[in-house]
C-alpha atoms as a PDB file:
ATOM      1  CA  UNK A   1       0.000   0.000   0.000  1.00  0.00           C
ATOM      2  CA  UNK A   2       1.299   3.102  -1.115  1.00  0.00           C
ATOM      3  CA  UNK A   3      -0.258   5.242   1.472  1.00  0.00           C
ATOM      4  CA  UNK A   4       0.733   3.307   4.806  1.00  0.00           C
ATOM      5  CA  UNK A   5       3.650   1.282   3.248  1.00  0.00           C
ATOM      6  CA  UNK A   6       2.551  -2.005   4.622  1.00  0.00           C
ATOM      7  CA  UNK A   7       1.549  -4.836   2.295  1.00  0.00           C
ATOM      8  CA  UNK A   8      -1.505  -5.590   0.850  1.00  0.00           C
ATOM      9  CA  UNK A   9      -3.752  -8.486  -0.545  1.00  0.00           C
ATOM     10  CA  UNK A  10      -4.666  -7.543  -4.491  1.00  0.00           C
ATOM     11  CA  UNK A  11      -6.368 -10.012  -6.572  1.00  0.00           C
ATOM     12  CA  UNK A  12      -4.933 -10.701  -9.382  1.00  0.00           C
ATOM     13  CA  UNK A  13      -6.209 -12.341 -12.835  1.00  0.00           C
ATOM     14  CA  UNK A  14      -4.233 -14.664 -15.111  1.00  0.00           C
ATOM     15  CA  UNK A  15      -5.017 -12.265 -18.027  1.00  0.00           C
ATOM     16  CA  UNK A  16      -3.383  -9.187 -16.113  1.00  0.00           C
ATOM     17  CA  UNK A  17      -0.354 -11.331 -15.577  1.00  0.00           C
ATOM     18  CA  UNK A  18      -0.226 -12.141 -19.287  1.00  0.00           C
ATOM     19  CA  UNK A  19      -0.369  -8.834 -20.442  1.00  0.00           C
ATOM     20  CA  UNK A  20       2.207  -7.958 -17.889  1.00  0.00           C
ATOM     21  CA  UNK A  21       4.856 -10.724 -19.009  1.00  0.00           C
ATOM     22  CA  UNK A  22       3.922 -10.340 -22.839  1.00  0.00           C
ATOM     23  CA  UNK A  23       6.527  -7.977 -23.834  1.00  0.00           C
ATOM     24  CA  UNK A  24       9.144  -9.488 -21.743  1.00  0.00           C
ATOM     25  CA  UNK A  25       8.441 -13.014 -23.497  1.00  0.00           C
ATOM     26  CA  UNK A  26       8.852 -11.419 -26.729  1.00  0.00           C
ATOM     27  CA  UNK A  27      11.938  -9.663 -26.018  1.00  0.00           C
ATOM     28  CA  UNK A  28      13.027 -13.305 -24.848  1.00  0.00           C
ATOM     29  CA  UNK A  29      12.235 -14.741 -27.796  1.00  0.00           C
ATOM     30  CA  UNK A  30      14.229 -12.412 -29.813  1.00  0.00           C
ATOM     31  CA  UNK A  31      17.035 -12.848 -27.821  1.00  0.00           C
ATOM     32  CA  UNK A  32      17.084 -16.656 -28.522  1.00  0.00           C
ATOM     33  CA  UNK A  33      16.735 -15.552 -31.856  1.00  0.00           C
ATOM     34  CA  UNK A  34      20.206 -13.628 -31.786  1.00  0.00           C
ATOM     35  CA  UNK A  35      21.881 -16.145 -30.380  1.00  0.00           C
ATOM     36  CA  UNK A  36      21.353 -18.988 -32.722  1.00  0.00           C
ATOM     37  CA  UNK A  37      21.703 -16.954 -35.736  1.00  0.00           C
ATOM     38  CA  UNK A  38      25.659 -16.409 -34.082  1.00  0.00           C
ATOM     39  CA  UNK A  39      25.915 -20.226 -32.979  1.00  0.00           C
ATOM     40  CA  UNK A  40      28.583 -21.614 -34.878  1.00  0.00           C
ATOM     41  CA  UNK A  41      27.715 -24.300 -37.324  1.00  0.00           C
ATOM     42  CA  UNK A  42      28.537 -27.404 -35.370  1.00  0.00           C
ATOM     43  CA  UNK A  43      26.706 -26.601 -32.671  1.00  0.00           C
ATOM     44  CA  UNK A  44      23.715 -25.607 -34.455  1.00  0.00           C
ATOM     45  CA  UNK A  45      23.116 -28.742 -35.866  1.00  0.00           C
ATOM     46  CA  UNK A  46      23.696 -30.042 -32.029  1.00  0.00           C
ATOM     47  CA  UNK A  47      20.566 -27.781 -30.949  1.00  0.00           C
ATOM     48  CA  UNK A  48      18.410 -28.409 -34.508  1.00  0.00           C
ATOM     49  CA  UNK A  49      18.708 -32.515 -33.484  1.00  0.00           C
ATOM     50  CA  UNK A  50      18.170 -32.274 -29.550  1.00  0.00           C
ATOM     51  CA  UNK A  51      16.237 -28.735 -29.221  1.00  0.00           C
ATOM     52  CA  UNK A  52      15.974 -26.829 -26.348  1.00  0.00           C
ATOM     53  CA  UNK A  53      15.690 -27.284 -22.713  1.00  0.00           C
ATOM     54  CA  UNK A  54      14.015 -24.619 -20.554  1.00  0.00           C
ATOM     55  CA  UNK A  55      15.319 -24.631 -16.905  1.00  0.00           C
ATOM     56  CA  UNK A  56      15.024 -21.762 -13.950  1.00  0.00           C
ATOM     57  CA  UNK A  57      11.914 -20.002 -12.923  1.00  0.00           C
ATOM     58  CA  UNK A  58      10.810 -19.391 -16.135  1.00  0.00           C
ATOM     59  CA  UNK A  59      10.659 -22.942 -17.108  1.00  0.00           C
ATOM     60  CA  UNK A  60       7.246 -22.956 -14.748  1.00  0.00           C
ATOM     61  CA  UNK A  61       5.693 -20.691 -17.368  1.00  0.00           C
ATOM     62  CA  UNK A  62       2.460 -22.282 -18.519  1.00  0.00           C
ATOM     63  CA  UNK A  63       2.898 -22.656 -22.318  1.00  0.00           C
ATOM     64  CA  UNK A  64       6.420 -20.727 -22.636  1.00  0.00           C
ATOM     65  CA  UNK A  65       8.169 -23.786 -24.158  1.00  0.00           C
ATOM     66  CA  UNK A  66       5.637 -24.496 -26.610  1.00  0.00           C
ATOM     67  CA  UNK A  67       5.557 -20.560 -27.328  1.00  0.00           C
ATOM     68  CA  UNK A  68       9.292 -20.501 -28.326  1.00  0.00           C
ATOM     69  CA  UNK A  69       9.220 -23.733 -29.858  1.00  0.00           C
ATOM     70  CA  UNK A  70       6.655 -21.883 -32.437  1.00  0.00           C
ATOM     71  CA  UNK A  71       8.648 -19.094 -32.712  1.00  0.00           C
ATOM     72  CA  UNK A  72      12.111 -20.502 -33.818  1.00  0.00           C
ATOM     73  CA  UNK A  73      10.550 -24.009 -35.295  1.00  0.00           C
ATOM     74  CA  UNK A  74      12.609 -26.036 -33.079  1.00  0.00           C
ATOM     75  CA  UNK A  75      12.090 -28.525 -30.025  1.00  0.00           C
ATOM     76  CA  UNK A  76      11.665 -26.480 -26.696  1.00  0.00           C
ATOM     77  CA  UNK A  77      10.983 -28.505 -23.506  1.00  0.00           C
ATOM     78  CA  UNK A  78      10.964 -27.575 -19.611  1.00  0.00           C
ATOM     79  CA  UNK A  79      13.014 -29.547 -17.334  1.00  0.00           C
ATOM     80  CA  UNK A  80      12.384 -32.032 -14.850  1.00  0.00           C
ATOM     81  CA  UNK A  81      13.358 -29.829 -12.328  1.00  0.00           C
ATOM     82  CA  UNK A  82      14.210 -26.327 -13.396  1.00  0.00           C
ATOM     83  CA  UNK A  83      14.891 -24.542 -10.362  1.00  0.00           C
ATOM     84  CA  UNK A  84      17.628 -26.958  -9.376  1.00  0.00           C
ATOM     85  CA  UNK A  85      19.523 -26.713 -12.838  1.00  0.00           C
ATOM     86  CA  UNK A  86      21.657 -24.908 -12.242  1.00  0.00           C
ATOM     87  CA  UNK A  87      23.237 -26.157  -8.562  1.00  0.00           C
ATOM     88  CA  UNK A  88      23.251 -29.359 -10.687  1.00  0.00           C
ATOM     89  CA  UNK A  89      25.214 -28.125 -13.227  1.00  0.00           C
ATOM     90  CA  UNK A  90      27.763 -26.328 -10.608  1.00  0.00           C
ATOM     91  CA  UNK A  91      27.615 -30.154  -8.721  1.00  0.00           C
ATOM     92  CA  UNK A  92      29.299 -31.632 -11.556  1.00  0.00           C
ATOM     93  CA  UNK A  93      31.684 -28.988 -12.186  1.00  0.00           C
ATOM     94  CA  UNK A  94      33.215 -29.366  -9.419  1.00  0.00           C
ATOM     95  CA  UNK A  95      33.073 -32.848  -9.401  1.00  0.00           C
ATOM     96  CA  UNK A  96      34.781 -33.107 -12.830  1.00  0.00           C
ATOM     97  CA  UNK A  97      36.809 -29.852 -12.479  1.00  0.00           C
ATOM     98  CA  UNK A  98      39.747 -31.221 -14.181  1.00  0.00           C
ATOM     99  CA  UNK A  99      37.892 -32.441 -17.150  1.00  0.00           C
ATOM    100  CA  UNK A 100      36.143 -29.182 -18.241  1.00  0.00           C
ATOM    101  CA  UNK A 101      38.749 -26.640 -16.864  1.00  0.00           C
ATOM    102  CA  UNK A 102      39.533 -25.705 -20.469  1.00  0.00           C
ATOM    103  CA  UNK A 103      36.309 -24.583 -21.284  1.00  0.00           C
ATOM    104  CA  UNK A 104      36.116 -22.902 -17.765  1.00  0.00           C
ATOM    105  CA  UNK A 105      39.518 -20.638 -17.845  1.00  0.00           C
ATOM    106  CA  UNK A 106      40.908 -19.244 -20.635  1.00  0.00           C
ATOM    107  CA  UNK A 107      44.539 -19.928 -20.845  1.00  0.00           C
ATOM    108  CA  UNK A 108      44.967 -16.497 -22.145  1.00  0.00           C
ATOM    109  CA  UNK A 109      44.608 -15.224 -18.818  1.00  0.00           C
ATOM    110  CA  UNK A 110      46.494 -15.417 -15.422  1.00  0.00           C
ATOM    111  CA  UNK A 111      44.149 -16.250 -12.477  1.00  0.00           C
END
């Protein structure tokens, strides 16, 4: 609440929150967009055979896989579990750090 600062309950419809999230799906999309047209070759043709897996928050978006998937006519699915992605990933990192430290640190660069 604006005029006392303390929080209050607002109802909400599933239509508001669509037009709220709208733009910010497109711009998404378009960013997806960018990125595979500068994906080199090889791994394009990786992506065009397995698609696209959705993970984090967003993931949990009713119908946002199958709304990109139309957009850049490829395979987009949500993980299993998309909010834990991402600790997963970082799990076996450091499990394996050996194994993917040259993709990790550029030997370019002292550390």
């Amino acid at each position: 609440n604006i005029l006392n600062g303390l929080p209050k309950n607002a109802i909400i419809s599933s239509l508001e929150i669509q037009e709220a999230i709208t733009p910010l799906i497109k711009k998404i999309i378009e960013e997806i967009k960018l990125v595979l047209e500068k994906t080199p070759p090889e791994l394009s043709a990786d992506i065009k055979r397995k698609g696209i897996i959705l993970t984090g928050g967003g993931a949990g978006i009713r119908g946002l896989d199958q709304k990109i998937a139309e957009s850049i006519q490829l395979e987009v699915v949500s993980s299993e579990n998309p909010l834990n992605c991402v600790v997963n990933g970082i799990e076996v990192l450091l499990q394996n750090f050996e194994e993917y430290r040259s993709v990790l640190i550029s030997p370019d660069k002292d550390y």
